[in-house]
PDB file of N, CA and C in Angstrom:
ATOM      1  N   UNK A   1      30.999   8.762 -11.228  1.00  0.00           N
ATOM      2  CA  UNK A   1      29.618   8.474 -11.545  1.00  0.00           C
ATOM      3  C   UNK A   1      29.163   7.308 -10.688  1.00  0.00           C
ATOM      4  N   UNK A   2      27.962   7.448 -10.087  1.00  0.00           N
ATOM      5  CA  UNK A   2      27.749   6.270  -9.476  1.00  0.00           C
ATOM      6  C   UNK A   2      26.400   5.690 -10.174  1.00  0.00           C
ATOM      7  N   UNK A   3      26.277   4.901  -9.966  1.00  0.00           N
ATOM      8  CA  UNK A   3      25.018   3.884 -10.520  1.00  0.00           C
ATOM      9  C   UNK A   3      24.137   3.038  -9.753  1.00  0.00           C
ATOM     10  N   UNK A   4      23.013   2.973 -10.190  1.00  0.00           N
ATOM     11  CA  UNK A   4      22.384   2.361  -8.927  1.00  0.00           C
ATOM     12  C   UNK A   4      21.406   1.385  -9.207  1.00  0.00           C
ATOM     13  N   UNK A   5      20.995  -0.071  -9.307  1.00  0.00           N
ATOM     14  CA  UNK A   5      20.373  -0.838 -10.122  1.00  0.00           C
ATOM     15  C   UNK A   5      19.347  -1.308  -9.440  1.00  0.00           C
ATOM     16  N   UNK A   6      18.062  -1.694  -9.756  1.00  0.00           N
ATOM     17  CA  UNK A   6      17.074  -2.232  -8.920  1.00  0.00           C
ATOM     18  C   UNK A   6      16.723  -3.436  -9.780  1.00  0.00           C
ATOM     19  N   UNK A   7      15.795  -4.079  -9.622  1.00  0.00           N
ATOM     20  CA  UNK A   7      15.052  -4.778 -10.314  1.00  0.00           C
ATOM     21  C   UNK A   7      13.706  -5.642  -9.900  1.00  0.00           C
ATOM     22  N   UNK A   8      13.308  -5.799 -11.044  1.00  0.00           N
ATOM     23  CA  UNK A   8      11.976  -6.573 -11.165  1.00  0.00           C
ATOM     24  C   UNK A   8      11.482  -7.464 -11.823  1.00  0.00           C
ATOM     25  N   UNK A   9      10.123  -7.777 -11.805  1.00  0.00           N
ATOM     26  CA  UNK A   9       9.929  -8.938 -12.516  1.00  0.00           C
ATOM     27  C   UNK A   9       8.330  -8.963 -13.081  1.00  0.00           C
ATOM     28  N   UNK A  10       8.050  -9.721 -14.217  1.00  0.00           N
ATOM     29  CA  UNK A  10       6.772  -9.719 -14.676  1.00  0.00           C
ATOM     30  C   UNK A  10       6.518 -10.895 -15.052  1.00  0.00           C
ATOM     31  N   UNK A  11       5.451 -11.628 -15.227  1.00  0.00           N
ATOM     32  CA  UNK A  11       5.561 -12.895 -16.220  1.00  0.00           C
ATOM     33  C   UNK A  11       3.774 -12.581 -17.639  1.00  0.00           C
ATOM     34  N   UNK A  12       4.197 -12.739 -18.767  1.00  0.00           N
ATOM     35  CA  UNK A  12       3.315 -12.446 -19.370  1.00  0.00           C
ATOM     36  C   UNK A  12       3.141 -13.135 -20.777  1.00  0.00           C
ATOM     37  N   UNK A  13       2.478 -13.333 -21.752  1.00  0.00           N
ATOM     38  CA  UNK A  13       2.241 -13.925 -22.836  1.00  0.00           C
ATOM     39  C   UNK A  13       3.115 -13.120 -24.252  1.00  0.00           C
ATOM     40  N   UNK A  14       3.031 -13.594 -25.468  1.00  0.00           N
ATOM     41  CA  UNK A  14       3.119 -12.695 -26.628  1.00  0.00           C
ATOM     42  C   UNK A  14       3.409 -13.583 -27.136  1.00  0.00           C
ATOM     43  N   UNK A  15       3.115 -13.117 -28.792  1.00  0.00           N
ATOM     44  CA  UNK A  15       3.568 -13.733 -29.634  1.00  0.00           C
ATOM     45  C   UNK A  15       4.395 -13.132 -31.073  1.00  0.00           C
ATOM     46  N   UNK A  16       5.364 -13.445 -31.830  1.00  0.00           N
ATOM     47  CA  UNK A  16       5.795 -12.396 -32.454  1.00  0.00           C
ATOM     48  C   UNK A  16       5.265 -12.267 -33.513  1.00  0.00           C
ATOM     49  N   UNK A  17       5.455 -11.039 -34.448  1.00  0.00           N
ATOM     50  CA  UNK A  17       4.837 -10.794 -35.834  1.00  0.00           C
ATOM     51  C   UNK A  17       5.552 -11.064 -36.731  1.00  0.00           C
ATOM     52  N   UNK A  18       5.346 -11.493 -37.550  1.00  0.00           N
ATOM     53  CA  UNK A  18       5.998 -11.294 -38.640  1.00  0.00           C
ATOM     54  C   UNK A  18       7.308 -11.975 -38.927  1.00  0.00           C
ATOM     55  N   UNK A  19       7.326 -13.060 -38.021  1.00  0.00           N
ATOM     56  CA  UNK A  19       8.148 -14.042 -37.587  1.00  0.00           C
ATOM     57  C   UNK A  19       8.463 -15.012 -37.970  1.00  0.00           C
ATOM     58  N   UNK A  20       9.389 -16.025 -38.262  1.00  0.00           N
ATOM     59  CA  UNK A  20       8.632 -17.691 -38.659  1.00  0.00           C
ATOM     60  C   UNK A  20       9.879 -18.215 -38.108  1.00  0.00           C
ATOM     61  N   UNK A  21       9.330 -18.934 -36.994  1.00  0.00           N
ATOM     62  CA  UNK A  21      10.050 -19.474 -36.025  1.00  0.00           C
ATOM     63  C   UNK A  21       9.058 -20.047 -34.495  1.00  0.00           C
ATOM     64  N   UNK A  22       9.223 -20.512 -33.779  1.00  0.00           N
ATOM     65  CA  UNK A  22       8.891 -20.711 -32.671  1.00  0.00           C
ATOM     66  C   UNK A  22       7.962 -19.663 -31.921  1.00  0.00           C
ATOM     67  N   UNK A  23       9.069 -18.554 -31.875  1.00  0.00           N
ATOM     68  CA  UNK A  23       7.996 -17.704 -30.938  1.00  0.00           C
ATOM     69  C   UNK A  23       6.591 -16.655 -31.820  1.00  0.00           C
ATOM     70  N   UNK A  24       6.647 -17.070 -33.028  1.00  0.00           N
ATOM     71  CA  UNK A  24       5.222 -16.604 -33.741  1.00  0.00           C
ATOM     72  C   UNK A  24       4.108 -16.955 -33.254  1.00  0.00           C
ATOM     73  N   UNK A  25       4.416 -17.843 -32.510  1.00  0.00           N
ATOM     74  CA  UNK A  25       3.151 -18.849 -31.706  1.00  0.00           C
ATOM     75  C   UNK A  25       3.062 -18.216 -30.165  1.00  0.00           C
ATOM     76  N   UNK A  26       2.089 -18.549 -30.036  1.00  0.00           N
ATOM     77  CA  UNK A  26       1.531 -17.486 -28.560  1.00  0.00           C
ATOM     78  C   UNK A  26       2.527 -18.596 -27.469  1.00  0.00           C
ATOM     79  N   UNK A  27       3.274 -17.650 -26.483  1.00  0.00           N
ATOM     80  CA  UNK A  27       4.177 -18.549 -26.093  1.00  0.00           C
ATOM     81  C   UNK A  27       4.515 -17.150 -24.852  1.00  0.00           C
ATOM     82  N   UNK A  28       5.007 -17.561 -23.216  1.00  0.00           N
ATOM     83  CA  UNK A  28       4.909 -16.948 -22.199  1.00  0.00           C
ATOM     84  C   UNK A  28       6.767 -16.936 -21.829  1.00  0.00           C
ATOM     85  N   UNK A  29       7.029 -15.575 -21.185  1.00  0.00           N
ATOM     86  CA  UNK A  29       8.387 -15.767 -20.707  1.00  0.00           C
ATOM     87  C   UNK A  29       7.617 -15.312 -18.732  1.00  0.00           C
ATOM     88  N   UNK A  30       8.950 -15.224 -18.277  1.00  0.00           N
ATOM     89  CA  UNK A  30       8.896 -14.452 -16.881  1.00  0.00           C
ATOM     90  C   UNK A  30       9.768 -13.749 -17.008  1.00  0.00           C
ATOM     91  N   UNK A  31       9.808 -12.711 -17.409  1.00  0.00           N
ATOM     92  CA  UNK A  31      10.687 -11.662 -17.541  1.00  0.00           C
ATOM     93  C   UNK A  31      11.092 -10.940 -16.435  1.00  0.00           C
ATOM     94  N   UNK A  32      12.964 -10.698 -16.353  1.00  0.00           N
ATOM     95  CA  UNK A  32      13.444 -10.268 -15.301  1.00  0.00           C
ATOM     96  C   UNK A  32      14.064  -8.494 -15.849  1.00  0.00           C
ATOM     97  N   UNK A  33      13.472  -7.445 -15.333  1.00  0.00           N
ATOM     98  CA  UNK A  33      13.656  -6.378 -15.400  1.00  0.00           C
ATOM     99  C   UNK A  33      15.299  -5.578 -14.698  1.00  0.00           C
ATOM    100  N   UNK A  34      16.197  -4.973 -15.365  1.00  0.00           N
ATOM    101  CA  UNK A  34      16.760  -4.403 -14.418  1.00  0.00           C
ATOM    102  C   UNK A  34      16.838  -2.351 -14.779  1.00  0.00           C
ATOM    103  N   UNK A  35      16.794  -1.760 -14.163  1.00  0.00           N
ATOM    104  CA  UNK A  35      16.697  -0.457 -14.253  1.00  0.00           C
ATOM    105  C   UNK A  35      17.776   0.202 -13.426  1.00  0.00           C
ATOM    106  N   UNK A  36      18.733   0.948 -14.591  1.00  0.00           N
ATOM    107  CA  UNK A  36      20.145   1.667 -13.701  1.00  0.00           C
ATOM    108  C   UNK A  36      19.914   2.753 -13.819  1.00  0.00           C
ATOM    109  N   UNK A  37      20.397   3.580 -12.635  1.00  0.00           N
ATOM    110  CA  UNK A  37      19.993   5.294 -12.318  1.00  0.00           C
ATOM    111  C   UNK A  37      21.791   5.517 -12.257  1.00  0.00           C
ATOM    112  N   UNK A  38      22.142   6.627 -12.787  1.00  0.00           N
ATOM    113  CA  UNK A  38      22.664   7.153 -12.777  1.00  0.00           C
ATOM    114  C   UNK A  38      22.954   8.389 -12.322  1.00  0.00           C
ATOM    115  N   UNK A  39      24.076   8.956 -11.531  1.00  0.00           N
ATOM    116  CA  UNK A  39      24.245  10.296 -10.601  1.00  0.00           C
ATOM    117  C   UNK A  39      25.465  10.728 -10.371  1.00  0.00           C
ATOM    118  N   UNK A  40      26.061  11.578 -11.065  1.00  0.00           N
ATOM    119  CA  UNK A  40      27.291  12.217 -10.474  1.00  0.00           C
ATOM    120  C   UNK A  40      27.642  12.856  -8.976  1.00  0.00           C
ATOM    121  N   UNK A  41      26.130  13.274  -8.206  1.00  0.00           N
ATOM    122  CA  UNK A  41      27.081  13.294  -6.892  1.00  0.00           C
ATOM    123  C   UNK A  41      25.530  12.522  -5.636  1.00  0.00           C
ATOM    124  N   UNK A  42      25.929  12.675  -4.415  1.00  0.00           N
ATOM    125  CA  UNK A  42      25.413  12.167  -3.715  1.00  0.00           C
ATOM    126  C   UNK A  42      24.534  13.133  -2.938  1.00  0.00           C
ATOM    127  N   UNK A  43      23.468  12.482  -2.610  1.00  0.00           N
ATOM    128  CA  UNK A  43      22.545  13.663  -1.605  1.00  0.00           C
ATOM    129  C   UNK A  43      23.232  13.759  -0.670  1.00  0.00           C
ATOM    130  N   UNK A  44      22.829  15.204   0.728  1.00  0.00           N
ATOM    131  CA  UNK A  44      23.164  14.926   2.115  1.00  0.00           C
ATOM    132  C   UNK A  44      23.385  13.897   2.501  1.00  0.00           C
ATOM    133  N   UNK A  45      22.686  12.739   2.136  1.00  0.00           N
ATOM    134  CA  UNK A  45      22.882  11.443   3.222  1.00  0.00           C
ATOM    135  C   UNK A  45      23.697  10.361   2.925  1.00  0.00           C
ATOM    136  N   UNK A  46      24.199  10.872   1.537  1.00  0.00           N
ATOM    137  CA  UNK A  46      25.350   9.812   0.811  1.00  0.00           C
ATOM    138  C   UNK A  46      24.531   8.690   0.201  1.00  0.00           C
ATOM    139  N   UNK A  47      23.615   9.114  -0.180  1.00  0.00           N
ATOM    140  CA  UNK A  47      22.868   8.327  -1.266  1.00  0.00           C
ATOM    141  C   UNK A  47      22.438   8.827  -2.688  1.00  0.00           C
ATOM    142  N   UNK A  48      22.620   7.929  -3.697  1.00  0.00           N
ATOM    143  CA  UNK A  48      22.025   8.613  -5.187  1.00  0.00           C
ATOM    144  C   UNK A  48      21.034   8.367  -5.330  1.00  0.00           C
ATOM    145  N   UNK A  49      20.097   7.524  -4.686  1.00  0.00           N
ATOM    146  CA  UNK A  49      18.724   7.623  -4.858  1.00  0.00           C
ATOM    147  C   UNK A  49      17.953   6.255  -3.790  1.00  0.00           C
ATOM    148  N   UNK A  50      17.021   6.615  -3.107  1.00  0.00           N
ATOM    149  CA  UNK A  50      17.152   5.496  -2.253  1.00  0.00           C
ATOM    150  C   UNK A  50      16.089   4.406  -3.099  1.00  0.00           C
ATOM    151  N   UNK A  51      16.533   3.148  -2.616  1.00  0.00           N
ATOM    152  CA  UNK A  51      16.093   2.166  -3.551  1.00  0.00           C
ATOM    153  C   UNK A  51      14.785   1.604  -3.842  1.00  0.00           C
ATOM    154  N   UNK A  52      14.307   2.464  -2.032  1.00  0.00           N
ATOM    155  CA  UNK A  52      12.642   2.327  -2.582  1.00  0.00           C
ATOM    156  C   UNK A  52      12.019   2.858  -3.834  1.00  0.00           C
ATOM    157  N   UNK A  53      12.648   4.114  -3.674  1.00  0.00           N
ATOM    158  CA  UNK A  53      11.925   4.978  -4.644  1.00  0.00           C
ATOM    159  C   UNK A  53      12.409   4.579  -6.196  1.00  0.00           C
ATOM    160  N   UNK A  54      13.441   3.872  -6.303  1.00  0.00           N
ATOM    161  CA  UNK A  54      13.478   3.456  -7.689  1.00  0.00           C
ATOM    162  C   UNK A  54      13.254   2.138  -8.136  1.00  0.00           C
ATOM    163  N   UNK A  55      12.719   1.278  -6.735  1.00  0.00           N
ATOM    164  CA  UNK A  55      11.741   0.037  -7.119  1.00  0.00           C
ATOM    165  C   UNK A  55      10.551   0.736  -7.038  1.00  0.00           C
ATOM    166  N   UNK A  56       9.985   1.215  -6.912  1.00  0.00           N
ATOM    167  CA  UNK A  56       8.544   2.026  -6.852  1.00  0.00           C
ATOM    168  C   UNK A  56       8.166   2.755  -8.677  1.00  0.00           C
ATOM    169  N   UNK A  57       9.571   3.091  -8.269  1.00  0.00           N
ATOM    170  CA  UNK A  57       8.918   3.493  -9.847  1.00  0.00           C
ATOM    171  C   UNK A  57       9.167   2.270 -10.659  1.00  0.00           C
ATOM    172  N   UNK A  58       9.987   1.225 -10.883  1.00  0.00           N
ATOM    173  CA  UNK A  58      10.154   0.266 -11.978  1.00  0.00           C
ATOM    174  C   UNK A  58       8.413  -0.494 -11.537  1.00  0.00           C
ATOM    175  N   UNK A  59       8.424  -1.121 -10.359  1.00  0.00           N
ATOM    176  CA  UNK A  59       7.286  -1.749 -10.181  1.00  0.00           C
ATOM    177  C   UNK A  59       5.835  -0.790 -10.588  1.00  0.00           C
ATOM    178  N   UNK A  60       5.689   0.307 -10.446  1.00  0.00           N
ATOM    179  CA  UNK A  60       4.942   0.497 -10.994  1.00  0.00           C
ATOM    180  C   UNK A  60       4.483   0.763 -12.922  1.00  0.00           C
ATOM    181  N   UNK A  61       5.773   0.419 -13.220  1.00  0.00           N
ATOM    182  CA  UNK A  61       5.439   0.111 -14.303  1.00  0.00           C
ATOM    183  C   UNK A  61       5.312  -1.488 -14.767  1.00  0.00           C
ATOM    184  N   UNK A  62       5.898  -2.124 -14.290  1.00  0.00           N
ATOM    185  CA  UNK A  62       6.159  -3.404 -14.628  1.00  0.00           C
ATOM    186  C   UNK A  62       4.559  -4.096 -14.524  1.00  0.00           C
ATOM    187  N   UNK A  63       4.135  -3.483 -13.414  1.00  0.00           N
ATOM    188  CA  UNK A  63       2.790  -4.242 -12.906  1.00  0.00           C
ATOM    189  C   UNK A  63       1.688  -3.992 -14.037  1.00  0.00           C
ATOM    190  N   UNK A  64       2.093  -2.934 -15.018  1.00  0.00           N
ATOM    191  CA  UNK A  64       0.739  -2.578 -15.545  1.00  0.00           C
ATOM    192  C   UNK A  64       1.046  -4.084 -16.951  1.00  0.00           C
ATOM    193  N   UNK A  65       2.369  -4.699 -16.943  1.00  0.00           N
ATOM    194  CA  UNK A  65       2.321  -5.750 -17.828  1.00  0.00           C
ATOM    195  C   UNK A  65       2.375  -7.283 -17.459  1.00  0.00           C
ATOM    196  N   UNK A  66       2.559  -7.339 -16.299  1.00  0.00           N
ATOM    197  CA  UNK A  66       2.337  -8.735 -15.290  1.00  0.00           C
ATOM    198  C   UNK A  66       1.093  -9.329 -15.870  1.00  0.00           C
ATOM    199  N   UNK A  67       1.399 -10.353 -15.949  1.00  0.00           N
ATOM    200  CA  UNK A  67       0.065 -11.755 -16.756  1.00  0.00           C
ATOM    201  C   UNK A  67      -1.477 -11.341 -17.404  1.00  0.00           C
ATOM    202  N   UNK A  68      -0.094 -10.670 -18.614  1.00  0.00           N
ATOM    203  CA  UNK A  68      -0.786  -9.852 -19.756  1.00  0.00           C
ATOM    204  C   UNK A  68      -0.624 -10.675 -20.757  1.00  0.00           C
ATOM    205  N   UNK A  69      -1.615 -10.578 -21.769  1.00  0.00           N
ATOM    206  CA  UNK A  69      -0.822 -11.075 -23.355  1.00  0.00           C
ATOM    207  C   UNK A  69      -0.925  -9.879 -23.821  1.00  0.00           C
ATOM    208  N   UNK A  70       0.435  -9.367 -24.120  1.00  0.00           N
ATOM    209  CA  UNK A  70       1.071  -8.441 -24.253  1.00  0.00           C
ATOM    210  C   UNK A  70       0.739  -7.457 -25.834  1.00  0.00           C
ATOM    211  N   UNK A  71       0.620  -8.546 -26.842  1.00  0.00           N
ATOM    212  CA  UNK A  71       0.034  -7.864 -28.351  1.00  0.00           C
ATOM    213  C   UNK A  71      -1.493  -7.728 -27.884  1.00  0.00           C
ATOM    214  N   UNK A  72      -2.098  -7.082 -26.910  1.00  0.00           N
ATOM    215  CA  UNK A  72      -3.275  -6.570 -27.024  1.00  0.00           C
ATOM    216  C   UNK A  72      -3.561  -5.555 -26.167  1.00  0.00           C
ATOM    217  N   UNK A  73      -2.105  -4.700 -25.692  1.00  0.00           N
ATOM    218  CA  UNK A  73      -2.398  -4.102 -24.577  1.00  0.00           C
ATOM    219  C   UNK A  73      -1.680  -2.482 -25.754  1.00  0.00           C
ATOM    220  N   UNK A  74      -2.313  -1.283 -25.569  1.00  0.00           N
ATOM    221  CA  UNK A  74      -2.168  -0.318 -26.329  1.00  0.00           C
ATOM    222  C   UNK A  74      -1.535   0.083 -26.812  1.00  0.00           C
ATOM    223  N   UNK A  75      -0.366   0.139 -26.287  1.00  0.00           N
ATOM    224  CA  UNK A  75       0.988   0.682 -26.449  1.00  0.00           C
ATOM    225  C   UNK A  75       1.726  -0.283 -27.157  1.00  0.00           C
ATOM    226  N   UNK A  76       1.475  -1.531 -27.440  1.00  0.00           N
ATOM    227  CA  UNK A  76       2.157  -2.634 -27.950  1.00  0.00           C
ATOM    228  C   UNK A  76       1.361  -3.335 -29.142  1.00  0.00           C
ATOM    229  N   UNK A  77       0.317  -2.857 -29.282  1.00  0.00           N
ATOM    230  CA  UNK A  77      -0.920  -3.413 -30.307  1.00  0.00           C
ATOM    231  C   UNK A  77      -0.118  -2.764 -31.768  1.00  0.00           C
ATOM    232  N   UNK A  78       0.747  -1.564 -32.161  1.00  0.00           N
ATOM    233  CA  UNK A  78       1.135  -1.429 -33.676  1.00  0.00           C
ATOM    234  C   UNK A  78       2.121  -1.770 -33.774  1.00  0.00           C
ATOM    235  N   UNK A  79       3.077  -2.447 -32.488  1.00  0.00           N
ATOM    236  CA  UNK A  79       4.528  -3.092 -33.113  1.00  0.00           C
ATOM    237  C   UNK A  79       4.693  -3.885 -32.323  1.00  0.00           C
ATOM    238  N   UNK A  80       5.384  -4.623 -32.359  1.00  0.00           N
ATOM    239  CA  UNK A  80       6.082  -6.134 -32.073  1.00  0.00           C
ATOM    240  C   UNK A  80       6.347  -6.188 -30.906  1.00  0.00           C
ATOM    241  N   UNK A  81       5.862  -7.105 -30.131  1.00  0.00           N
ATOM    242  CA  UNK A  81       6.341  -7.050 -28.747  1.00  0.00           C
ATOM    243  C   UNK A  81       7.125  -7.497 -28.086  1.00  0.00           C
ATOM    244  N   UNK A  82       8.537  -7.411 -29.004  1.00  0.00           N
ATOM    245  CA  UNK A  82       9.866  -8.008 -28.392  1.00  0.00           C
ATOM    246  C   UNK A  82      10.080  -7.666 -26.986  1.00  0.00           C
ATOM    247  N   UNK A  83      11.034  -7.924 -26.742  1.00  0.00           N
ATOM    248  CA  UNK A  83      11.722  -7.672 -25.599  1.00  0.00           C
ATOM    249  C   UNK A  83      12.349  -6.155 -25.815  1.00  0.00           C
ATOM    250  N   UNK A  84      12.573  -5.667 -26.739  1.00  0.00           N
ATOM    251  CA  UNK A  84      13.589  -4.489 -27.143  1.00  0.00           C
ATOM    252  C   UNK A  84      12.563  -3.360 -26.987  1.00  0.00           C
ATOM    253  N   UNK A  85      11.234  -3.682 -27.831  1.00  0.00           N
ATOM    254  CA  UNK A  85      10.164  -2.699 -27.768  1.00  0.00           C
ATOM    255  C   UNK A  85       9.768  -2.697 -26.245  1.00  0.00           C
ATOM    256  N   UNK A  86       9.512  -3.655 -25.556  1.00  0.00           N
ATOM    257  CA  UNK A  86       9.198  -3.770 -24.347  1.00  0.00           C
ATOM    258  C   UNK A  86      10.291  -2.870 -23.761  1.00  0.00           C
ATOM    259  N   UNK A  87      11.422  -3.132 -23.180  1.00  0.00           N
ATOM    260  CA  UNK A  87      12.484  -2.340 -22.874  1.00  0.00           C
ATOM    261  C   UNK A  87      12.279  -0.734 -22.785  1.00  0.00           C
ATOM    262  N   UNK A  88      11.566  -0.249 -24.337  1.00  0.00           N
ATOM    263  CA  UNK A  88      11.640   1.182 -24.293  1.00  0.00           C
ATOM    264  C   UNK A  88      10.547   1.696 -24.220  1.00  0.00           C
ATOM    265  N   UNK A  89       9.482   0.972 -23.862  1.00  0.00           N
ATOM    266  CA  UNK A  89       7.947   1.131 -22.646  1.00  0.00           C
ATOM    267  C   UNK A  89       8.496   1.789 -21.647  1.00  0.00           C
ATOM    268  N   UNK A  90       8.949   0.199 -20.963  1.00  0.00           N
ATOM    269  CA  UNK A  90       9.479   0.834 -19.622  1.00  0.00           C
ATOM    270  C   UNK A  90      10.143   1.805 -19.369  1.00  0.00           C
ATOM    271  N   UNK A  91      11.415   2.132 -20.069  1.00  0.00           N
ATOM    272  CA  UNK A  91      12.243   3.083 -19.817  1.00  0.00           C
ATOM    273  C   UNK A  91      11.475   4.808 -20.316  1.00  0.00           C
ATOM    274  N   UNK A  92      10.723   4.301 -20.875  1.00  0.00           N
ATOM    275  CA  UNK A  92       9.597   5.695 -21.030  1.00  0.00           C
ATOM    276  C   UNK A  92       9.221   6.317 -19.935  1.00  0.00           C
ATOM    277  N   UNK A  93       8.219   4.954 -19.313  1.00  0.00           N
ATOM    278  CA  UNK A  93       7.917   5.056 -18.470  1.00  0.00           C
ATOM    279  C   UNK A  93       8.624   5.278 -17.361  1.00  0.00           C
ATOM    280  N   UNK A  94       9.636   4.795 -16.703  1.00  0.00           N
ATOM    281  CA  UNK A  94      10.471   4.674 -15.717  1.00  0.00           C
ATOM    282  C   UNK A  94      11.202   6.565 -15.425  1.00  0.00           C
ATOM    283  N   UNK A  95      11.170   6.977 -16.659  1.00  0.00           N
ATOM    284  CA  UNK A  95      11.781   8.048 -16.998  1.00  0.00           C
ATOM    285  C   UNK A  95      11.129   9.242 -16.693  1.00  0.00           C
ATOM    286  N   UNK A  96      10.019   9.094 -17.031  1.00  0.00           N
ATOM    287  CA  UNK A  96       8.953  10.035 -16.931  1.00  0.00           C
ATOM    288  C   UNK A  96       8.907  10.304 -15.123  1.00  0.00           C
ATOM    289  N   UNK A  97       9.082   9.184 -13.993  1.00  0.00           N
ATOM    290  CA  UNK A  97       9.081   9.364 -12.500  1.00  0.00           C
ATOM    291  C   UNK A  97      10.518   9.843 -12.487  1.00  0.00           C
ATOM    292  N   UNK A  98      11.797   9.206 -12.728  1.00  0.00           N
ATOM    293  CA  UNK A  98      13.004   9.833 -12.228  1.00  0.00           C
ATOM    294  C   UNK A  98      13.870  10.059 -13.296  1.00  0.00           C
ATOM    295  N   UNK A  99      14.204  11.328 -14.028  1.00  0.00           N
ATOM    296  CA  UNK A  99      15.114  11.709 -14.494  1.00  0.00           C
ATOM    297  C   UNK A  99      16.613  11.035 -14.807  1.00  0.00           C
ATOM    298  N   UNK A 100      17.354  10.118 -13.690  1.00  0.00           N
ATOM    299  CA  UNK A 100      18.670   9.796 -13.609  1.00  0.00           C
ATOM    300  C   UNK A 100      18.713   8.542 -14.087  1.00  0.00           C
ATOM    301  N   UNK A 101      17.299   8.313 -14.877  1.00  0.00           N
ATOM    302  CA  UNK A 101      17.604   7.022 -15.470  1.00  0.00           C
ATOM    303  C   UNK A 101      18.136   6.538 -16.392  1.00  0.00           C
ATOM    304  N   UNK A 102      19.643   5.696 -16.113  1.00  0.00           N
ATOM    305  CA  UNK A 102      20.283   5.655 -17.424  1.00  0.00           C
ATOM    306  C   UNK A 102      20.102   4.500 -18.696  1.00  0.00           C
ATOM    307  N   UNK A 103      19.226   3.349 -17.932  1.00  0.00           N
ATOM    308  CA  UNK A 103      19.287   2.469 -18.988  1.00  0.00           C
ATOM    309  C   UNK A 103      17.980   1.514 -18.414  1.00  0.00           C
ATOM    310  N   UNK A 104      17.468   0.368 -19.401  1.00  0.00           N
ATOM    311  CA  UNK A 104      16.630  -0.608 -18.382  1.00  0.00           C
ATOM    312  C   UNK A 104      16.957  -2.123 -19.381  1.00  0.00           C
ATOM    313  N   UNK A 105      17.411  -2.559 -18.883  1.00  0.00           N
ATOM    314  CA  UNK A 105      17.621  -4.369 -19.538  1.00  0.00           C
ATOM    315  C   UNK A 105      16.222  -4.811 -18.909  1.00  0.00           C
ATOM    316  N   UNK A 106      15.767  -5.708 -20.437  1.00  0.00           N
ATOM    317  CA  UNK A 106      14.866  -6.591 -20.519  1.00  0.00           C
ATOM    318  C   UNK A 106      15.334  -8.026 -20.736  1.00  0.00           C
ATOM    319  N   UNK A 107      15.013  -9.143 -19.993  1.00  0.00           N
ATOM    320  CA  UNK A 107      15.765 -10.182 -19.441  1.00  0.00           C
ATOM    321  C   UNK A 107      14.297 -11.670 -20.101  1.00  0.00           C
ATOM    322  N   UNK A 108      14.545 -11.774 -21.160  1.00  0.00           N
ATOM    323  CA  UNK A 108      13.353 -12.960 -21.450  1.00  0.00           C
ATOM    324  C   UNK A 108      13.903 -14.271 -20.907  1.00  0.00           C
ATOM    325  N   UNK A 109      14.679 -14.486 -20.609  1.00  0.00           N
ATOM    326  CA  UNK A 109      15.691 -16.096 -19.661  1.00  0.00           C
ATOM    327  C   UNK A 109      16.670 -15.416 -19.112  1.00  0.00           C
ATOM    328  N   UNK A 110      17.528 -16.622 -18.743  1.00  0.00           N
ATOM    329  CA  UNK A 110      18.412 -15.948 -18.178  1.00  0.00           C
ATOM    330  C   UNK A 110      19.908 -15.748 -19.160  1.00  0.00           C
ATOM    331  N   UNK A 111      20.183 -16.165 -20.506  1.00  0.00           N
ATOM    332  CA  UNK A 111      20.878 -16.178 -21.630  1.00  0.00           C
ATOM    333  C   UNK A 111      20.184 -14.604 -22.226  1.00  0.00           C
ATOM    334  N   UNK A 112      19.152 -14.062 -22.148  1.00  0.00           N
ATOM    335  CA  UNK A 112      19.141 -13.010 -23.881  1.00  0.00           C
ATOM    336  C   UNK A 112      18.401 -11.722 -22.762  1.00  0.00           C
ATOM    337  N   UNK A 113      18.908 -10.722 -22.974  1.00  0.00           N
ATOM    338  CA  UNK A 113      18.489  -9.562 -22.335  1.00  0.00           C
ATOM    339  C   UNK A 113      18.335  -8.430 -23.921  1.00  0.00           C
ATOM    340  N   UNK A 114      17.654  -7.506 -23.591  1.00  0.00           N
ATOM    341  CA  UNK A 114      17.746  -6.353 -24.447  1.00  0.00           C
ATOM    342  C   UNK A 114      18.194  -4.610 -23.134  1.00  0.00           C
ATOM    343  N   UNK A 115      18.842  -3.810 -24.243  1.00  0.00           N
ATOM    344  CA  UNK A 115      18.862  -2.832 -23.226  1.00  0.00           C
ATOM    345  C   UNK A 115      18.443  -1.870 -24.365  1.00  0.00           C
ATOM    346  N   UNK A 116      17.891  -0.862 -23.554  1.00  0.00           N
ATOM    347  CA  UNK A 116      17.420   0.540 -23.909  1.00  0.00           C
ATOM    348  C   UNK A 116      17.709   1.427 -22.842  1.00  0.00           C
ATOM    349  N   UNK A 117      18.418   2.341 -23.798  1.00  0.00           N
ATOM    350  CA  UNK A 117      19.191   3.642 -23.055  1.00  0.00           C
ATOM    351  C   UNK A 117      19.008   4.890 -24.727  1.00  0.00           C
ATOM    352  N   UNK A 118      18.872   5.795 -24.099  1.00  0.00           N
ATOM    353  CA  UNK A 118      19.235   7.237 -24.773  1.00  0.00           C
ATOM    354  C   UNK A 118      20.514   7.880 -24.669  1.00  0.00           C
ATOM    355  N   UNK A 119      21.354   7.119 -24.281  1.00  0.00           N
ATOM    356  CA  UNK A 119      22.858   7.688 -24.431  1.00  0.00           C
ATOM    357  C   UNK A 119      23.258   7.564 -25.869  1.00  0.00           C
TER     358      UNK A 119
END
């Protein structure tokens, strides 16, 4: 199996619900994205996917949440806009352009990531 990782980046607002702690309060990360493709064999050219095309697709999702406040954008307005929910946006999204996608870590510092995968 080979694997193939890209990544990205966003920086954006939120605040949590239902919370009582620190981040209940409107408060900003820069979030570091990573997105792994997965492929059991290789094209003609000995590649599993070339890396434009799977920064193309992460960035085009990432961009639609770049220096957003995030609890007001549609998809995130009826639940919580962790990092975890965030996670399985993207990987919706990410999924919907390439099939071999096996997972996407959401990175709020550089200590606490979330992952979302359908395995």
């Amino acid at each position: 199996m080979y694997e193939i990782k890209v990544k990205g980046s966003f920086s954006a607002a939120h605040n949590l619900k239902n919370y009582r702690g620190k981040c209940e309060h409107l408060h900003g990360h820069n979030w570091m994205v990573e997105a792994v493709f997965a492929y059991k064999v290789l094209d003609k050219d000995g590649m599993a996917i070339d890396f434009r095309m799977a920064k193309k697709a992460l960035r085009g999702t990432i961009e639609r949440l770049d220096h957003m406040y995030l609890n007001d954008l549609k998809f995130l307005k009826k639940i919580n806009p962790t990092s975890e929910n965030i996670a399985k946006f993207i990987y919706t999204s990410v999924k919907k352009k390439i099939n071999n996608l096996k997972s996407i870590l959401v990175w709020e510092n550089e200590t606490s990531c979330a992952v979302y995968t359908e395995d």
